[in-house]
C-alpha atoms as a PDB file:
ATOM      1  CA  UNK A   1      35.069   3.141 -48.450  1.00  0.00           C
ATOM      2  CA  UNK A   2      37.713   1.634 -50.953  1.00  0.00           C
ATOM      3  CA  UNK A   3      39.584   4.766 -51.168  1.00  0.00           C
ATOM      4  CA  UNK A   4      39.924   5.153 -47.088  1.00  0.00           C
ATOM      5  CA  UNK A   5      43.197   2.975 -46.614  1.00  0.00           C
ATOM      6  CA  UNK A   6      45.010   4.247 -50.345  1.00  0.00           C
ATOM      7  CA  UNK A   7      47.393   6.889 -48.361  1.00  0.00           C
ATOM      8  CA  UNK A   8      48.977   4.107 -45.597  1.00  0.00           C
ATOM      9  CA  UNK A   9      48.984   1.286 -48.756  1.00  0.00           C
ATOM     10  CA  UNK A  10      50.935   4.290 -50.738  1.00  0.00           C
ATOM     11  CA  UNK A  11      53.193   5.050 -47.922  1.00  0.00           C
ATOM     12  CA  UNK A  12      53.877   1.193 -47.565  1.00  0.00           C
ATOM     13  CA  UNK A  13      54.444   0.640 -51.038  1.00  0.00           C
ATOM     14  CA  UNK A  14      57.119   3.659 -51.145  1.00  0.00           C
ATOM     15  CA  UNK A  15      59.049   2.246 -47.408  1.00  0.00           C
ATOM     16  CA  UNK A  16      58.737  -1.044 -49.441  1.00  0.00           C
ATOM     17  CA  UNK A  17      56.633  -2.925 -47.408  1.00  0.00           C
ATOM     18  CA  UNK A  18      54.370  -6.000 -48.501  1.00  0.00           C
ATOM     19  CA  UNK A  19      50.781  -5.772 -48.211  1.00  0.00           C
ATOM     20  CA  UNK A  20      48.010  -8.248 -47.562  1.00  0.00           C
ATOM     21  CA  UNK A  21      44.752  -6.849 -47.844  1.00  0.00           C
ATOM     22  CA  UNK A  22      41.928  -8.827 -45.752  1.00  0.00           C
ATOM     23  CA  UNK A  23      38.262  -8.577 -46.350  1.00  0.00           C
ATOM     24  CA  UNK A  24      37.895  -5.463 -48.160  1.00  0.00           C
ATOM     25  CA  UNK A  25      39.775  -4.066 -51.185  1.00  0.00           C
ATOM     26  CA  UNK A  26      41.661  -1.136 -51.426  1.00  0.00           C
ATOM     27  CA  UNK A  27      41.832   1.082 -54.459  1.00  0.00           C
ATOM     28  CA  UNK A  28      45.056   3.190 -54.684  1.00  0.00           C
ATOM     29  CA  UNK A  29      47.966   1.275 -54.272  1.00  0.00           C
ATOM     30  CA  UNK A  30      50.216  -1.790 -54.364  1.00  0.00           C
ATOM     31  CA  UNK A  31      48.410  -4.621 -52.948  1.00  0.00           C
ATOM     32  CA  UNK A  32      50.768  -8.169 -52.652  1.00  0.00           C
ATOM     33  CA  UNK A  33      47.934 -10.234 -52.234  1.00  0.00           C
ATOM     34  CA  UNK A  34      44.101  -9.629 -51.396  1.00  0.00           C
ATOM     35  CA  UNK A  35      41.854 -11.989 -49.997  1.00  0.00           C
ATOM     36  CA  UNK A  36      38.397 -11.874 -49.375  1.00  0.00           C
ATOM     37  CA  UNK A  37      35.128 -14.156 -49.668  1.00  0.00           C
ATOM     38  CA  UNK A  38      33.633 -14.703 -52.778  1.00  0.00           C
ATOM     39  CA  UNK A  39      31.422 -11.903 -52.808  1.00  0.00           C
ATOM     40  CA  UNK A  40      29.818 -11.904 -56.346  1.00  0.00           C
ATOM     41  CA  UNK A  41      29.166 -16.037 -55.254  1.00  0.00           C
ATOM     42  CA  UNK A  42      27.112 -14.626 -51.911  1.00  0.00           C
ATOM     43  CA  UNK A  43      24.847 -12.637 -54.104  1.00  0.00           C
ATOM     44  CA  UNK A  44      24.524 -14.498 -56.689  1.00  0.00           C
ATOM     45  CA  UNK A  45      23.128 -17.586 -54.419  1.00  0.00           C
ATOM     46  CA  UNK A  46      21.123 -15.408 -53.201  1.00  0.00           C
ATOM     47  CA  UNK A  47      19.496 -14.549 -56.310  1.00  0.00           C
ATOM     48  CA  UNK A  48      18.987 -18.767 -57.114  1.00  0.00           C
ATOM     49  CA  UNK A  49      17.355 -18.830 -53.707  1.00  0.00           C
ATOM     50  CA  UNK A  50      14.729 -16.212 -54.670  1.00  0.00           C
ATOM     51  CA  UNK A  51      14.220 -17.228 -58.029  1.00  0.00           C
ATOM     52  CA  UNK A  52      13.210 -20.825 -56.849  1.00  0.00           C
ATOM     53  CA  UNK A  53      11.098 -19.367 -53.882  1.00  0.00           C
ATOM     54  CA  UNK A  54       9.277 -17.536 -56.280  1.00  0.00           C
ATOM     55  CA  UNK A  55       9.379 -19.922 -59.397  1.00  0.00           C
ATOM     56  CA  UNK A  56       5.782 -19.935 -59.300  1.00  0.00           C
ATOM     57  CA  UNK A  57       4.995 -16.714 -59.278  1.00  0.00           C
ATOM     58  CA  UNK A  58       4.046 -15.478 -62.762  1.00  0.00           C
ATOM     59  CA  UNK A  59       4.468 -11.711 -62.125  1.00  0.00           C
ATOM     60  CA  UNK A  60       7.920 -10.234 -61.806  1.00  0.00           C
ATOM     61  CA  UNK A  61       9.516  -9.992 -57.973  1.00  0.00           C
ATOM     62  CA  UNK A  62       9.070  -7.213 -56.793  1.00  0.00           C
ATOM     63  CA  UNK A  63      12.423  -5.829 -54.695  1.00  0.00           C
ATOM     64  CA  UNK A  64      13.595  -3.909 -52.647  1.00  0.00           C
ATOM     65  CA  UNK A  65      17.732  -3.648 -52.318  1.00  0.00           C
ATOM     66  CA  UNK A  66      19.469  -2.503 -49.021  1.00  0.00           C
ATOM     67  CA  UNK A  67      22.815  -2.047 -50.488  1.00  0.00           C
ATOM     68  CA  UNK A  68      26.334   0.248 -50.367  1.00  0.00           C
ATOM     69  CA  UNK A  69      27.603   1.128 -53.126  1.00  0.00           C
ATOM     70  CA  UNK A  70      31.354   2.571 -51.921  1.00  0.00           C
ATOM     71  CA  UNK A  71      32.926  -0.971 -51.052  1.00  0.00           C
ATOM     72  CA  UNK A  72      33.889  -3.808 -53.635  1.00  0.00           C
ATOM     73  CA  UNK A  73      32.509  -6.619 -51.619  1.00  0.00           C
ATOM     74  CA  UNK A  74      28.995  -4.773 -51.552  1.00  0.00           C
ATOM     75  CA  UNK A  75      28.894  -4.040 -55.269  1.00  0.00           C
ATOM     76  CA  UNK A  76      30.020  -7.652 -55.934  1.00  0.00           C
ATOM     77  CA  UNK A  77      27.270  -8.964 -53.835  1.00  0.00           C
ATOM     78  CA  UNK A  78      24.465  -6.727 -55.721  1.00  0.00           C
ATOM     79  CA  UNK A  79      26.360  -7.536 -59.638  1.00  0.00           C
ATOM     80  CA  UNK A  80      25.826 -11.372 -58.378  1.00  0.00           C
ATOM     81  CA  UNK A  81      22.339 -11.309 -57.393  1.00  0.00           C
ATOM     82  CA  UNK A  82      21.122  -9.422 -60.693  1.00  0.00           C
ATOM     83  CA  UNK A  83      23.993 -12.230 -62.711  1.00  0.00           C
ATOM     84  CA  UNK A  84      21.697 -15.068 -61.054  1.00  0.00           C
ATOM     85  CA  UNK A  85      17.773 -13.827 -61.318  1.00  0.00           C
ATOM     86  CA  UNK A  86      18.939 -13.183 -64.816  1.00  0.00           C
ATOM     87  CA  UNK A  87      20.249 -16.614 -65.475  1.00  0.00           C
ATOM     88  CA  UNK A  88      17.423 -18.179 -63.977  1.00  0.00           C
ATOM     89  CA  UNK A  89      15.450 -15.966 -65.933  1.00  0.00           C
ATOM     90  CA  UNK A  90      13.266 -14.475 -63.056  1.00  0.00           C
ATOM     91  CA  UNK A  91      12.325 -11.546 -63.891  1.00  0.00           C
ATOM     92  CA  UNK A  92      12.110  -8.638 -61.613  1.00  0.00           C
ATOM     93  CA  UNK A  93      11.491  -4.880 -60.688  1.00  0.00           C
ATOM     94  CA  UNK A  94      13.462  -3.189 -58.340  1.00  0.00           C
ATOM     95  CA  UNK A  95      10.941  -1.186 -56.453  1.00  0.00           C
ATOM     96  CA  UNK A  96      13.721   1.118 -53.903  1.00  0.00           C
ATOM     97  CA  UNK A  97      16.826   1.266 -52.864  1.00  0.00           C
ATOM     98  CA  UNK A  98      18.452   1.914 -49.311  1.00  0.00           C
ATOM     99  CA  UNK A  99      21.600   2.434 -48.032  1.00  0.00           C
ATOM    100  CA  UNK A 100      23.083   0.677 -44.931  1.00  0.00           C
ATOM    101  CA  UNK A 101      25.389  -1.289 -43.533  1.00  0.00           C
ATOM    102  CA  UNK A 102      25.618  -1.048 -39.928  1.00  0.00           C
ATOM    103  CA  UNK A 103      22.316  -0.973 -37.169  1.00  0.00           C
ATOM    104  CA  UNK A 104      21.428   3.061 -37.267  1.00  0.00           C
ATOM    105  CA  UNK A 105      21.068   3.421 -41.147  1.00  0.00           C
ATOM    106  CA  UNK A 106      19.785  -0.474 -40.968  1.00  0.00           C
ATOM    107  CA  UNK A 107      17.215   0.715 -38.777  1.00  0.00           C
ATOM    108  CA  UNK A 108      16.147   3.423 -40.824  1.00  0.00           C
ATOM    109  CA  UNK A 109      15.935   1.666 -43.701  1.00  0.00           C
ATOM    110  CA  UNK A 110      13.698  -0.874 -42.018  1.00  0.00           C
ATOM    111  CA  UNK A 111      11.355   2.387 -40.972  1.00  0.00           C
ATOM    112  CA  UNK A 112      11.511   3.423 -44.493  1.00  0.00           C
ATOM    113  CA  UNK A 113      10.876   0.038 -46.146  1.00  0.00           C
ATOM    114  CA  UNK A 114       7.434  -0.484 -43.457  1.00  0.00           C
ATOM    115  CA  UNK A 115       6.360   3.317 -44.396  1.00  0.00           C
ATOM    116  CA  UNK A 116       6.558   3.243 -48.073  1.00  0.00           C
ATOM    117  CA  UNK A 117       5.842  -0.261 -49.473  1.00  0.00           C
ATOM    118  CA  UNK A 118       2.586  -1.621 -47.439  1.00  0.00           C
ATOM    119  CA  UNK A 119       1.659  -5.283 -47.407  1.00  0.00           C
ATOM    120  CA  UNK A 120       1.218  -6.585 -50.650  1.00  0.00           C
ATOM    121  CA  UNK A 121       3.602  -4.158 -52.404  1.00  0.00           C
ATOM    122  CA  UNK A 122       6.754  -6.037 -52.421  1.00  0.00           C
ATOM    123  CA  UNK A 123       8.058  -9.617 -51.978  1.00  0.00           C
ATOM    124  CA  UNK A 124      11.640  -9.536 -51.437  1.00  0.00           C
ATOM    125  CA  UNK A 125      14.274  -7.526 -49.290  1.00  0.00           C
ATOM    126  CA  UNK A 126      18.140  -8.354 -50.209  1.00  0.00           C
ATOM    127  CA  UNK A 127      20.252  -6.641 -47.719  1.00  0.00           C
ATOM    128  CA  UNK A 128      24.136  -6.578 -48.700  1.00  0.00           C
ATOM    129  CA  UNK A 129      25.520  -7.591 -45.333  1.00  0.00           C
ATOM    130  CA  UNK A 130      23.991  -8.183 -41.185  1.00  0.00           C
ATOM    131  CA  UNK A 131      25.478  -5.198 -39.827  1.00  0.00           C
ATOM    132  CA  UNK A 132      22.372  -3.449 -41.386  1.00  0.00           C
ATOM    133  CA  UNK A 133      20.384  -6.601 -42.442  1.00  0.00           C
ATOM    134  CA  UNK A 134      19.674  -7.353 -38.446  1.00  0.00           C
ATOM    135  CA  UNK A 135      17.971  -3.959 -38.573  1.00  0.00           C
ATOM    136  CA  UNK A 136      16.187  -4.520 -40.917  1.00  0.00           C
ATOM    137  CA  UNK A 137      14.923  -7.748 -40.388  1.00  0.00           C
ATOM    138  CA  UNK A 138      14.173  -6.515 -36.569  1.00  0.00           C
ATOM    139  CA  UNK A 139      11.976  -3.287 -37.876  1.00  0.00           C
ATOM    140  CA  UNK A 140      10.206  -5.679 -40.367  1.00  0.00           C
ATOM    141  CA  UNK A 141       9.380  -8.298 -37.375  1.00  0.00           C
ATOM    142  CA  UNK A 142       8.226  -5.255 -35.381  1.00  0.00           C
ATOM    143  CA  UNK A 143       5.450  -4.583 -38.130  1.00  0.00           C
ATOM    144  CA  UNK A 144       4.668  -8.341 -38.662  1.00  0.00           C
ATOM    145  CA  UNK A 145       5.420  -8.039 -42.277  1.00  0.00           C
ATOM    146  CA  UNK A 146       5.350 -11.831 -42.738  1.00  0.00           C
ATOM    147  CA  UNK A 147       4.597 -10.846 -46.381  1.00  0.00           C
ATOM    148  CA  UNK A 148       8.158 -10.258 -47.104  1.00  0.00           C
ATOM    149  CA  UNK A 149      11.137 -12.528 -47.818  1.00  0.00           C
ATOM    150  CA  UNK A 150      14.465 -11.707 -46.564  1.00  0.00           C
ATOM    151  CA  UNK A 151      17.680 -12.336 -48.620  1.00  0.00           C
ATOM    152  CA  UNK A 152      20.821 -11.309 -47.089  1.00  0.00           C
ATOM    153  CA  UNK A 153      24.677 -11.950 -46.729  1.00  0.00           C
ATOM    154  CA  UNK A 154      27.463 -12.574 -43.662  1.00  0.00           C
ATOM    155  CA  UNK A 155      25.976 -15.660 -41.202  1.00  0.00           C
ATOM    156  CA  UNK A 156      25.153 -13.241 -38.095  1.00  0.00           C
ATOM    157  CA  UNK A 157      24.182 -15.401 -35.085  1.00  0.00           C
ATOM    158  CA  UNK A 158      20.708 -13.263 -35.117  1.00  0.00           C
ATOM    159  CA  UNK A 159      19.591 -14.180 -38.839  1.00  0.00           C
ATOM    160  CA  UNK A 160      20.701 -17.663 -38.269  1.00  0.00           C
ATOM    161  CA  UNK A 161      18.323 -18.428 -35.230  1.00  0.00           C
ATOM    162  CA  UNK A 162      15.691 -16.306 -37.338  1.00  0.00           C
ATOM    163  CA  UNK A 163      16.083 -18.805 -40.160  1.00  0.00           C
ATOM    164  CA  UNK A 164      15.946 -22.041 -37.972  1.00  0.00           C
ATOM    165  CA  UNK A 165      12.380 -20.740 -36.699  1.00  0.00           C
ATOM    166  CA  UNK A 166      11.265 -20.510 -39.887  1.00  0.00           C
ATOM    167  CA  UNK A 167      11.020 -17.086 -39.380  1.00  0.00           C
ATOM    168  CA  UNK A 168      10.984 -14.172 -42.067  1.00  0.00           C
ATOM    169  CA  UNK A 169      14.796 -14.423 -43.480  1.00  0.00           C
ATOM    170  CA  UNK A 170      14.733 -17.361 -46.074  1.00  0.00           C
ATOM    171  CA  UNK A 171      18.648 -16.879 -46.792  1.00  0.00           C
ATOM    172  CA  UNK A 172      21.950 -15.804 -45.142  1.00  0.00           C
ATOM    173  CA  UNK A 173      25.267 -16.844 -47.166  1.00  0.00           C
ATOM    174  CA  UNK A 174      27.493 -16.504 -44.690  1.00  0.00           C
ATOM    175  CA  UNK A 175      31.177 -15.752 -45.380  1.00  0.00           C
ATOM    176  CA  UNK A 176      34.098 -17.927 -43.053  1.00  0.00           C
ATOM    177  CA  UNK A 177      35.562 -15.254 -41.230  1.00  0.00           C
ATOM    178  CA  UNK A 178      37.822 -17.111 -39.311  1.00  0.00           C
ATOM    179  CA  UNK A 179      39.105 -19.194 -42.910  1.00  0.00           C
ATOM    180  CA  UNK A 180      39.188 -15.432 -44.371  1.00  0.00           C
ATOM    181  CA  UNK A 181      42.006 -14.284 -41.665  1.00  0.00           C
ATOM    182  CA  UNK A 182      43.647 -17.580 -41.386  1.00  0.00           C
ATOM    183  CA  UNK A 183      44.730 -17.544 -44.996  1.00  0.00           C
ATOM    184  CA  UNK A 184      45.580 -13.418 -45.171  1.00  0.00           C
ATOM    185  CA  UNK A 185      48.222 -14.155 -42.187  1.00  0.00           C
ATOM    186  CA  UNK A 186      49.131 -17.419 -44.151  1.00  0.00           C
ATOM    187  CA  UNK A 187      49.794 -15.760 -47.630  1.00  0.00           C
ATOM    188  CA  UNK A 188      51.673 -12.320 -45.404  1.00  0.00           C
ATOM    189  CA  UNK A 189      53.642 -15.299 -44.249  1.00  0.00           C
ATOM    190  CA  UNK A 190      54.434 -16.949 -47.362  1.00  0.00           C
ATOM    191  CA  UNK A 191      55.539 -13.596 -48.472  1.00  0.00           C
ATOM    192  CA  UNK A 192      57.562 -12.862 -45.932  1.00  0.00           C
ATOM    193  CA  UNK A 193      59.237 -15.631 -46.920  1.00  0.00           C
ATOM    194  CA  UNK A 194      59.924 -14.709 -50.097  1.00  0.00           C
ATOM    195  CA  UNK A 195      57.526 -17.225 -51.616  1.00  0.00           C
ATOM    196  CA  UNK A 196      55.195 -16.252 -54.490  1.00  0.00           C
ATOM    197  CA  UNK A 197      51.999 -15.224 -53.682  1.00  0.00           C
ATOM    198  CA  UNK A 198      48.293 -15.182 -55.453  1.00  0.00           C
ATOM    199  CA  UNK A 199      47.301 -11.309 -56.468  1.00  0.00           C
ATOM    200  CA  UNK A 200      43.866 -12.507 -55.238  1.00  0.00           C
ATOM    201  CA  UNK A 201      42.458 -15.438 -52.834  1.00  0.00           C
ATOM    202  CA  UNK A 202      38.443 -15.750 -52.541  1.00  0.00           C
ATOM    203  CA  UNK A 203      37.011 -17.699 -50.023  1.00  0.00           C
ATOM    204  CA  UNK A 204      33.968 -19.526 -50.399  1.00  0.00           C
ATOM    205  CA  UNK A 205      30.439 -18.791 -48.458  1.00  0.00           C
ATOM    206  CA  UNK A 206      27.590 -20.956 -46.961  1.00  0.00           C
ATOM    207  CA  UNK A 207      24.366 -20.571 -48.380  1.00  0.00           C
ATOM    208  CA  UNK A 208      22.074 -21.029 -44.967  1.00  0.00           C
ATOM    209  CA  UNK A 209      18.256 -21.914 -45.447  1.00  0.00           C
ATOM    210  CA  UNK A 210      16.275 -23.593 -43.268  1.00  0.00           C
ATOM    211  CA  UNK A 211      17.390 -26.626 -44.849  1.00  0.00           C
ATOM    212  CA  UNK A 212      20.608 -26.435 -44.595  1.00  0.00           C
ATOM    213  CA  UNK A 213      21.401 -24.670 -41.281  1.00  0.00           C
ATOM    214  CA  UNK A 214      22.007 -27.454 -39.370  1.00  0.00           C
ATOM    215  CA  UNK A 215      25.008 -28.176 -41.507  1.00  0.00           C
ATOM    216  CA  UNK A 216      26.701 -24.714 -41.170  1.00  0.00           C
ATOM    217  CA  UNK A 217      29.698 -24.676 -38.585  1.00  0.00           C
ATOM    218  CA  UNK A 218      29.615 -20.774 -37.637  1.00  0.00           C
ATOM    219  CA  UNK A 219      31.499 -18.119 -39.048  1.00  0.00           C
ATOM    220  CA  UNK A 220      35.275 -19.541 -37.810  1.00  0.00           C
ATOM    221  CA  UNK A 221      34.439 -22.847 -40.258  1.00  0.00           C
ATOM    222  CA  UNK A 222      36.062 -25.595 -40.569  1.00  0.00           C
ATOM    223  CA  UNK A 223      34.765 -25.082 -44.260  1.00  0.00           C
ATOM    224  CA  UNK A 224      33.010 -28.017 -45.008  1.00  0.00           C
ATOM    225  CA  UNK A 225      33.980 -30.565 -48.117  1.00  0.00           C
ATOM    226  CA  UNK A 226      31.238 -30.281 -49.975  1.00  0.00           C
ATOM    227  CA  UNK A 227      28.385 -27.683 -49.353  1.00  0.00           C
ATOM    228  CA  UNK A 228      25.386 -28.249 -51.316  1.00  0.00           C
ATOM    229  CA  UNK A 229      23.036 -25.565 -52.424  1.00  0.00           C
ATOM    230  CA  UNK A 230      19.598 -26.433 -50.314  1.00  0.00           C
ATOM    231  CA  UNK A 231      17.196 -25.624 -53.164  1.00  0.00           C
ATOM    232  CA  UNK A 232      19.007 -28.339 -55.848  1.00  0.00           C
ATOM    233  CA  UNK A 233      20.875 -30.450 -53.997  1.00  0.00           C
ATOM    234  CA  UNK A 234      23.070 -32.277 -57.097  1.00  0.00           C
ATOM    235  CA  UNK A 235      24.828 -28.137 -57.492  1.00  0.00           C
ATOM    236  CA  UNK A 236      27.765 -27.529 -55.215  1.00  0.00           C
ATOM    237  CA  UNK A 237      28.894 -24.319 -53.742  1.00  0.00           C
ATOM    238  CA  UNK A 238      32.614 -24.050 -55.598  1.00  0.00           C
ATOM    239  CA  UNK A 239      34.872 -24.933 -52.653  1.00  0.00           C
ATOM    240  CA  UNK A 240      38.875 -23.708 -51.792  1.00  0.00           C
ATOM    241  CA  UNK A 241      42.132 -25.007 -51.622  1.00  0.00           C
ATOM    242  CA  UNK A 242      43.410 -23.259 -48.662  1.00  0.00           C
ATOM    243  CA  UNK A 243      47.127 -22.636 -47.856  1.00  0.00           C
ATOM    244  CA  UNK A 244      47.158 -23.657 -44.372  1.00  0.00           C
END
């Protein structure tokens, strides 16, 4: 919930003291610096993954979104999927929507999703983050819906080894969490000493296919170089310049 942490950034603000927000925006309040991974980015490669899994399918995709819409980083991730299937100009229908991020509604999405959309009825399932994507993806397995393609966002240990089996999760962009809270406690430094700071820091993601997840290093990084995006290998993931 965005709103959730406005009161203590408020009360900070008013004793005058700096604020570095990590991860997840907050919406009332005086924020010194904010950084975060490139959210809309994780979508949005998301979206060029399924539009070139399903370039040759005439009809539109048929979706189903697992998504949360009281945070900034799962709107973003939504906004950038829709940005990309419409620049790649894959058309689409968005058959339901779910909420979840965490197992218990993940789970119950998953129930939902095997219940009301039988085999044949549906082609994709983008999930806005693991903590309810693993759910998912574990209720779908349970049903042997190998007719559905998993799209989802955050590099959990779980999807990864489901990906390198070839298994039913074609994507995980997986955010650098270890990167992401290095460079908050660098920029609260820099502030602290009285150095200018960024209003906003984004830090890149991994887009992890079965082609590429032998190149990812894990959620503490080292970011690589150069990342290249599996399904056209002459694009690059846009890369950082970190602080530290």
């Amino acid at each position: 919930d965005s709103a959730a942490l406005s009161s203590p950034v408020e009360a900070a603000n008013q004793a005058g003291i700096p604020v570095v927000a990590y991860d997840q925006y907050v919406l009332r309040g005086k924020l010194d610096c904010y950084v975060t991974s490139n959210n809309r980015l994780a979508g949005y490669l998301d979206g060029e993954y399924l539009a070139h899994r399903f370039r040759a399918q005439k009809a539109p995709l048929r979706l189903v979104i697992v998504e949360y819409p009281y945070v900034s980083s799962t709107i973003e991730r939504v906004e950038g999927l829709r940005d990309a299937l419409h620049d790649r100009e894959r058309s689409y229908t968005i058959v339901a929507r779910y909420e979840a991020v965490e197992p218990e509604g993940g789970r119950k999405a998953g129930q939902a999703i095997v219940a009301n959309h039988p085999p044949g009825t549906i082609d994709a399932v983008f999930c806005v983050n693991d903590g309810g994507g693993v759910a998912v993806m574990e209720e779908l397995k349970r049903a042997k819906r190998r007719d559905v393609v998993m799209a989802t966002v955050d590099g959990d240990p779980r999807m990864v080894e489901e990906i390198r089996r070839g298994g039913i999760v074609g994507i995980d962009t997986a955010q650098f969490m270890g990167p992401l809270g290095a460079e908050a406690m660098a920029m609260a430094y820099q502030r602290l000493n009285g150095r200018k700071v960024p209003r906003q820091v984004l830090i890149t993601v991994f887009p992890i296919t079965r082609a590429s997840v032998d190149a990812y290093p894990g959620w503490d990084g080292p970011i690589p170089a150069e990342i290249r995006k599996p399904w056209a290998p002459d694009e690059r993931v846009p890369g950082n310049q970190l602080t530290w």
